[in-house]
PDB file of N, CA and C in Angstrom:
ATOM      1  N   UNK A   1     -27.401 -15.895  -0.320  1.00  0.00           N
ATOM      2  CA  UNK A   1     -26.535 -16.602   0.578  1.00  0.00           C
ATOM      3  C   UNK A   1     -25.071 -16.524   0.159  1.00  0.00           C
ATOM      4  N   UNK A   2     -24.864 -16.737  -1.400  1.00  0.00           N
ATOM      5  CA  UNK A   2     -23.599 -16.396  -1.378  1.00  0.00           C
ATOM      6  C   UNK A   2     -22.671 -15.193  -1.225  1.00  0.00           C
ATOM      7  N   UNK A   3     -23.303 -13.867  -1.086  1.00  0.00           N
ATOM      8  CA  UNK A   3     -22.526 -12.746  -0.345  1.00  0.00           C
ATOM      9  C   UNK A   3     -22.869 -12.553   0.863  1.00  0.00           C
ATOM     10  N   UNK A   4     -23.122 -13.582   1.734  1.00  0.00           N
ATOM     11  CA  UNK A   4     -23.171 -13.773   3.199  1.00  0.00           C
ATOM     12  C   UNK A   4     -21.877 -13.350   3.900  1.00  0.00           C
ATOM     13  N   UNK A   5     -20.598 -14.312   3.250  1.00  0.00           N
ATOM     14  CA  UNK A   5     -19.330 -13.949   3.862  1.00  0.00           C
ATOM     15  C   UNK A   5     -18.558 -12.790   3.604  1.00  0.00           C
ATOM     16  N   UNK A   6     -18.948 -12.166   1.981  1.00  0.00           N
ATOM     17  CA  UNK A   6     -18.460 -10.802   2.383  1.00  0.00           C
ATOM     18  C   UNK A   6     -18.924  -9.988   2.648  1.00  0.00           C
ATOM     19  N   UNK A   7     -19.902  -9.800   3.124  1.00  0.00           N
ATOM     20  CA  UNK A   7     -20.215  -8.206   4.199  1.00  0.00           C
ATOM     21  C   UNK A   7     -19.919  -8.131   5.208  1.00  0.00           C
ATOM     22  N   UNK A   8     -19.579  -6.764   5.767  1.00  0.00           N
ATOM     23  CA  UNK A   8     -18.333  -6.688   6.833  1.00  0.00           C
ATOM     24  C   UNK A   8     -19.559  -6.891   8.296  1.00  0.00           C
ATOM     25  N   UNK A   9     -18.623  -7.242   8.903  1.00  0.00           N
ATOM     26  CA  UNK A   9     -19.350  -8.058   9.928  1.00  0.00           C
ATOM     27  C   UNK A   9     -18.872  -6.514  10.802  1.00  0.00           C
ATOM     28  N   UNK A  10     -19.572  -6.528  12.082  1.00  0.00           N
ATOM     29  CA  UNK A  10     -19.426  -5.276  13.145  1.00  0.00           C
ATOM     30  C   UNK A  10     -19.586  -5.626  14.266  1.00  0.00           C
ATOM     31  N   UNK A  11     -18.286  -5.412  15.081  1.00  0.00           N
ATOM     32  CA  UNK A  11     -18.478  -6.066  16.810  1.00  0.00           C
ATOM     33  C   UNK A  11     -17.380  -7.056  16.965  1.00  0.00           C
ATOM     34  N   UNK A  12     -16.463  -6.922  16.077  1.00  0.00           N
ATOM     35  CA  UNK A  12     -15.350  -7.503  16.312  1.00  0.00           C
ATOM     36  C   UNK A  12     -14.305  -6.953  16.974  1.00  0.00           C
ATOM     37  N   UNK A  13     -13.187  -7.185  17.413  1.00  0.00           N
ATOM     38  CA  UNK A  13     -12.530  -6.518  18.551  1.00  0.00           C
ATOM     39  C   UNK A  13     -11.680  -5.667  17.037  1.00  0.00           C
ATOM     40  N   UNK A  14     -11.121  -5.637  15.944  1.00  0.00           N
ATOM     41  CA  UNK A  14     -10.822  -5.169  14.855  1.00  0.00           C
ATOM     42  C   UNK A  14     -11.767  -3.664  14.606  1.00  0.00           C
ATOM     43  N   UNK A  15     -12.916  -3.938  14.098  1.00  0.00           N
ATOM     44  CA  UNK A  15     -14.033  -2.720  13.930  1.00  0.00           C
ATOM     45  C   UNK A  15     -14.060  -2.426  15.182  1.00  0.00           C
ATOM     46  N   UNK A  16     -14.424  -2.534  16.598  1.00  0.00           N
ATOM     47  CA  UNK A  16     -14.107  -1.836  17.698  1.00  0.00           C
ATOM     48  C   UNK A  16     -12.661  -0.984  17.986  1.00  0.00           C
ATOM     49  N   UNK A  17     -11.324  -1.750  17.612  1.00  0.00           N
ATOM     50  CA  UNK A  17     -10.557  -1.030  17.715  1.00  0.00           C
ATOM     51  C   UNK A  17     -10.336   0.301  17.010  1.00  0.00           C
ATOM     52  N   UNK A  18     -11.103   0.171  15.719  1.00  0.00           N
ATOM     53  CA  UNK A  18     -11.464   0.806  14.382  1.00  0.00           C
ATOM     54  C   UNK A  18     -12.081   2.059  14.582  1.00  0.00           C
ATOM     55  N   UNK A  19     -13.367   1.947  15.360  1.00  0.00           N
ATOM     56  CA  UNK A  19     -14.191   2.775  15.843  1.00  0.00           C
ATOM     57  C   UNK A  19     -13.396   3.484  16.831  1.00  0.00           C
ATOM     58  N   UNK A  20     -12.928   3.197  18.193  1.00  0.00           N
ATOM     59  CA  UNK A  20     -12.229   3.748  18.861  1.00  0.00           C
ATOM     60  C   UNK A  20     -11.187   4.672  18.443  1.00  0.00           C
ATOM     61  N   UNK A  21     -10.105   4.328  17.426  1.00  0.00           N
ATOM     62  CA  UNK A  21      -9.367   5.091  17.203  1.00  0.00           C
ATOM     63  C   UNK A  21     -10.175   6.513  16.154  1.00  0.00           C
ATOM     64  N   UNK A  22     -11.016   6.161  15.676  1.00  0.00           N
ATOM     65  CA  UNK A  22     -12.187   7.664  14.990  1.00  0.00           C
ATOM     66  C   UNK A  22     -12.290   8.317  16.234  1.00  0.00           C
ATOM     67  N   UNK A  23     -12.217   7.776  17.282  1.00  0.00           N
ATOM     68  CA  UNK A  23     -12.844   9.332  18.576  1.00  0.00           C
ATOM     69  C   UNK A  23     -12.024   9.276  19.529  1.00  0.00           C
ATOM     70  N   UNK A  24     -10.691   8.885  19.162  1.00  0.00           N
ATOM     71  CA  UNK A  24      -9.430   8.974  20.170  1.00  0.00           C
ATOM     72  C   UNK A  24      -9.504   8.183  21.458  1.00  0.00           C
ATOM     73  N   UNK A  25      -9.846   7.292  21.342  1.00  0.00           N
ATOM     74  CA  UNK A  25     -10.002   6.561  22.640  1.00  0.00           C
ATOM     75  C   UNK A  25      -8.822   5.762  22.521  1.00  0.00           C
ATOM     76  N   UNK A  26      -7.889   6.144  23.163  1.00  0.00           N
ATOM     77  CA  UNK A  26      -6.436   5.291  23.314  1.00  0.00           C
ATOM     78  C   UNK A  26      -6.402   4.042  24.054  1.00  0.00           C
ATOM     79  N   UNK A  27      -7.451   4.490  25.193  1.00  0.00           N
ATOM     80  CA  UNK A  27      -7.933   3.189  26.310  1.00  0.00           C
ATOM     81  C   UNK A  27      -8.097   2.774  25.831  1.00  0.00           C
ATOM     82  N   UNK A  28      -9.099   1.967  24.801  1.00  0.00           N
ATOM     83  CA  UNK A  28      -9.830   1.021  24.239  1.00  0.00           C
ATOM     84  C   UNK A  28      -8.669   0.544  22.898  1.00  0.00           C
ATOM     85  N   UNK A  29      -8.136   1.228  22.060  1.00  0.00           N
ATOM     86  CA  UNK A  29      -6.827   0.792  21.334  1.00  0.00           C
ATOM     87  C   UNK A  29      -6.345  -0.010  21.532  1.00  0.00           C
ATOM     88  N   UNK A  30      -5.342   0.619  23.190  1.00  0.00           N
ATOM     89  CA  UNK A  30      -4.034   0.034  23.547  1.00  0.00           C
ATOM     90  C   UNK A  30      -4.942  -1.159  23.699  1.00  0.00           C
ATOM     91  N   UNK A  31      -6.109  -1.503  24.789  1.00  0.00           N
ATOM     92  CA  UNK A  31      -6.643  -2.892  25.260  1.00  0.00           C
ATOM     93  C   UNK A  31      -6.903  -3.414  24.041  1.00  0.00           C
ATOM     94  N   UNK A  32      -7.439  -3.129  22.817  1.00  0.00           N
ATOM     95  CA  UNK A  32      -7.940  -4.106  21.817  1.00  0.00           C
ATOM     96  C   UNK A  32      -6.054  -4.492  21.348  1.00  0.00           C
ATOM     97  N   UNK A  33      -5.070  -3.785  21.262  1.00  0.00           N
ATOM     98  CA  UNK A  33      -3.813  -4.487  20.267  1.00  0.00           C
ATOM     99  C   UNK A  33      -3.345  -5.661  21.741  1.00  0.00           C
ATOM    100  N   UNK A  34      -3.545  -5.665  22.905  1.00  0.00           N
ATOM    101  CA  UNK A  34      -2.715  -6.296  24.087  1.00  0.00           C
ATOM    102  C   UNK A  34      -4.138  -7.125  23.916  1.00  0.00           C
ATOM    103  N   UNK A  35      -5.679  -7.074  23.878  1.00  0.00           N
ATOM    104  CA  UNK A  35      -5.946  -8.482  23.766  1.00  0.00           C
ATOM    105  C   UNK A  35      -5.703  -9.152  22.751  1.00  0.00           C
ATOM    106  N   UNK A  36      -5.336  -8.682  21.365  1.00  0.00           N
ATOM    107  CA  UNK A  36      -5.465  -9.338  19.644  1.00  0.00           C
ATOM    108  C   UNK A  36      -3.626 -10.290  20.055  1.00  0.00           C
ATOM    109  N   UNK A  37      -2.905  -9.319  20.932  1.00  0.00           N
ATOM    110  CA  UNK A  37      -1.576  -9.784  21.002  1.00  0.00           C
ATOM    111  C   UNK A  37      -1.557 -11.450  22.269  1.00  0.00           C
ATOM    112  N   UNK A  38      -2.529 -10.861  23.425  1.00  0.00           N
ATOM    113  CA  UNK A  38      -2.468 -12.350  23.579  1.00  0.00           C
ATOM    114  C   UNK A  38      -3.482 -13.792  23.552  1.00  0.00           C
ATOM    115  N   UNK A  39      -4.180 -13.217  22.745  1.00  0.00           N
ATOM    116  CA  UNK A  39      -4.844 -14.673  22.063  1.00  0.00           C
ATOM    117  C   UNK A  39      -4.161 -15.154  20.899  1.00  0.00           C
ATOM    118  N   UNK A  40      -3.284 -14.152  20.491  1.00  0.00           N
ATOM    119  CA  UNK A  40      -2.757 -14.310  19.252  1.00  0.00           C
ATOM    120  C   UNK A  40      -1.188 -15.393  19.493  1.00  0.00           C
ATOM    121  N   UNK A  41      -0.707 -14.834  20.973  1.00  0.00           N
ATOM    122  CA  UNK A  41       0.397 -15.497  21.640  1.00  0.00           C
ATOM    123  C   UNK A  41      -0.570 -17.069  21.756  1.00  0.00           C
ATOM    124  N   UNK A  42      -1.498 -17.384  22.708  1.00  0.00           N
ATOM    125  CA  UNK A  42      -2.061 -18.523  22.935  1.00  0.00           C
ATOM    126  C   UNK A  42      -2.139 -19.484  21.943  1.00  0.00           C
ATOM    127  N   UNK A  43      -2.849 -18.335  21.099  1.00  0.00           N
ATOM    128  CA  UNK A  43      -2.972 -19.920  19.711  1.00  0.00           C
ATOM    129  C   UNK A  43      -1.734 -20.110  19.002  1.00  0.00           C
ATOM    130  N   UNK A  44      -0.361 -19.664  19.234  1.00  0.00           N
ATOM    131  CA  UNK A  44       0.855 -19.948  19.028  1.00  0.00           C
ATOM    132  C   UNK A  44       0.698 -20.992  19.837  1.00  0.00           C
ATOM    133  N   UNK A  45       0.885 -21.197  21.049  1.00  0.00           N
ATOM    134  CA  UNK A  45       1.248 -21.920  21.914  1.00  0.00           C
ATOM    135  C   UNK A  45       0.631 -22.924  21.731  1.00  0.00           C
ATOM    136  N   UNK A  46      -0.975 -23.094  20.960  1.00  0.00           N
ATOM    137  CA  UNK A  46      -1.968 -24.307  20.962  1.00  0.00           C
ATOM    138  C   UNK A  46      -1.460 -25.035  19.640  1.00  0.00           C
ATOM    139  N   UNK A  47      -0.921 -24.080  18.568  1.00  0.00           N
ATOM    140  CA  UNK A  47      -0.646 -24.633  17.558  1.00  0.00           C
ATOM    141  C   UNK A  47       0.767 -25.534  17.922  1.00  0.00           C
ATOM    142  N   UNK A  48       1.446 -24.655  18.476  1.00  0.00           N
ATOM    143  CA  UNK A  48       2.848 -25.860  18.804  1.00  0.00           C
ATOM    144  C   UNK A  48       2.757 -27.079  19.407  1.00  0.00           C
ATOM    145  N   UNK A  49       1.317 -26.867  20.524  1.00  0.00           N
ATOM    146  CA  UNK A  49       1.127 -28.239  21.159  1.00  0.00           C
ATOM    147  C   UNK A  49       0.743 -28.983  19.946  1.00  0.00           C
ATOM    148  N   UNK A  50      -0.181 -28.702  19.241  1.00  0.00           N
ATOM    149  CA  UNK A  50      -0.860 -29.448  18.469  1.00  0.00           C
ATOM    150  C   UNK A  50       0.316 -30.139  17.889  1.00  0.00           C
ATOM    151  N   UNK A  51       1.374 -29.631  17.009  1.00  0.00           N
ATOM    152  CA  UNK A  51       2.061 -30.090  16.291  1.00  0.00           C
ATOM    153  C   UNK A  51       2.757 -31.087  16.665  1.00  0.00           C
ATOM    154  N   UNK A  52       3.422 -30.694  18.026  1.00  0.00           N
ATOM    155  CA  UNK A  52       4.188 -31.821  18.821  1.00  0.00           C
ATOM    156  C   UNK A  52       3.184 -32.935  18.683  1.00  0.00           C
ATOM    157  N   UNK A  53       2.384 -33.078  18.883  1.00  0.00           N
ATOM    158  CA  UNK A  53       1.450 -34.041  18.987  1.00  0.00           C
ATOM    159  C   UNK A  53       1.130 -35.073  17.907  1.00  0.00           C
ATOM    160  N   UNK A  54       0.994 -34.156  16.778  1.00  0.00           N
ATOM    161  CA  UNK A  54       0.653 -34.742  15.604  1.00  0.00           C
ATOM    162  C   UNK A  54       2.028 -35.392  14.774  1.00  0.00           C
ATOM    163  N   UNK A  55       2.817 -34.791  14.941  1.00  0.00           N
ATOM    164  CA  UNK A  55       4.399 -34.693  14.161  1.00  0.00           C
ATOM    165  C   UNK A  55       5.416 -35.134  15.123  1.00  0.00           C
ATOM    166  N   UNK A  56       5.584 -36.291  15.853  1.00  0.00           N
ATOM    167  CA  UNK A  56       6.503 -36.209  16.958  1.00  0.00           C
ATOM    168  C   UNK A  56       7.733 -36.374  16.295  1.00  0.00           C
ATOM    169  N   UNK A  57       7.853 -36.459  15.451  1.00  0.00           N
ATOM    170  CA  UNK A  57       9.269 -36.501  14.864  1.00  0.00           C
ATOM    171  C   UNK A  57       9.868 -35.516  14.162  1.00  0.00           C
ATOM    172  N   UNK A  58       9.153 -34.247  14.119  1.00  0.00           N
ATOM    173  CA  UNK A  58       9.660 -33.418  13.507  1.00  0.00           C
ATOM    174  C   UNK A  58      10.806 -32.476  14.299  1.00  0.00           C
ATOM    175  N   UNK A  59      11.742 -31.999  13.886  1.00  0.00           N
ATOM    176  CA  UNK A  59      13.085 -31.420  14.945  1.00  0.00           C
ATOM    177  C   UNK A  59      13.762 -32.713  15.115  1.00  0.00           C
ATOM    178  N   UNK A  60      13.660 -33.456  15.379  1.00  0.00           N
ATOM    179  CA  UNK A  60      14.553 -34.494  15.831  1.00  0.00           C
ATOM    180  C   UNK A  60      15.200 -35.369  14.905  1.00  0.00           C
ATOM    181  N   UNK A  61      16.753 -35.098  15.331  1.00  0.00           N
ATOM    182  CA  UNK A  61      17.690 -35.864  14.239  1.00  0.00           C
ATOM    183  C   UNK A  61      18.387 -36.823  14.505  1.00  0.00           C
TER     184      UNK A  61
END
């Protein structure tokens, strides 16, 4: 159980992008970096809500 977490896991949009670029599939690339880019934008956006939320006083002087 304890080398559960490091073996590489397969079927992630990462190892898919991974795989794709081994057999030139640009389609599948470009879509895996534009989806990693906007979930990656979102949970920006969830983390800022969060913060406002938690921290209302932070920024403000």
């Amino acid at each position: 159980m304890a080398g559960e977490p490091a073996r590489p896991q397969h079927g992630g949009m990462g190892h898919t992008g991974l795989n794709a670029s081994n057999f030139l599939r640009t389609d599948i690339v470009s879509m895996g970096i534009i989806v990693i880019g906007v979930v990656a934008y979102l949970f920006d956006l969830f983390m800022r809500w969060v913060e406002r939320r938690l921290v209302p006083w932070k920024g403000r002087s």
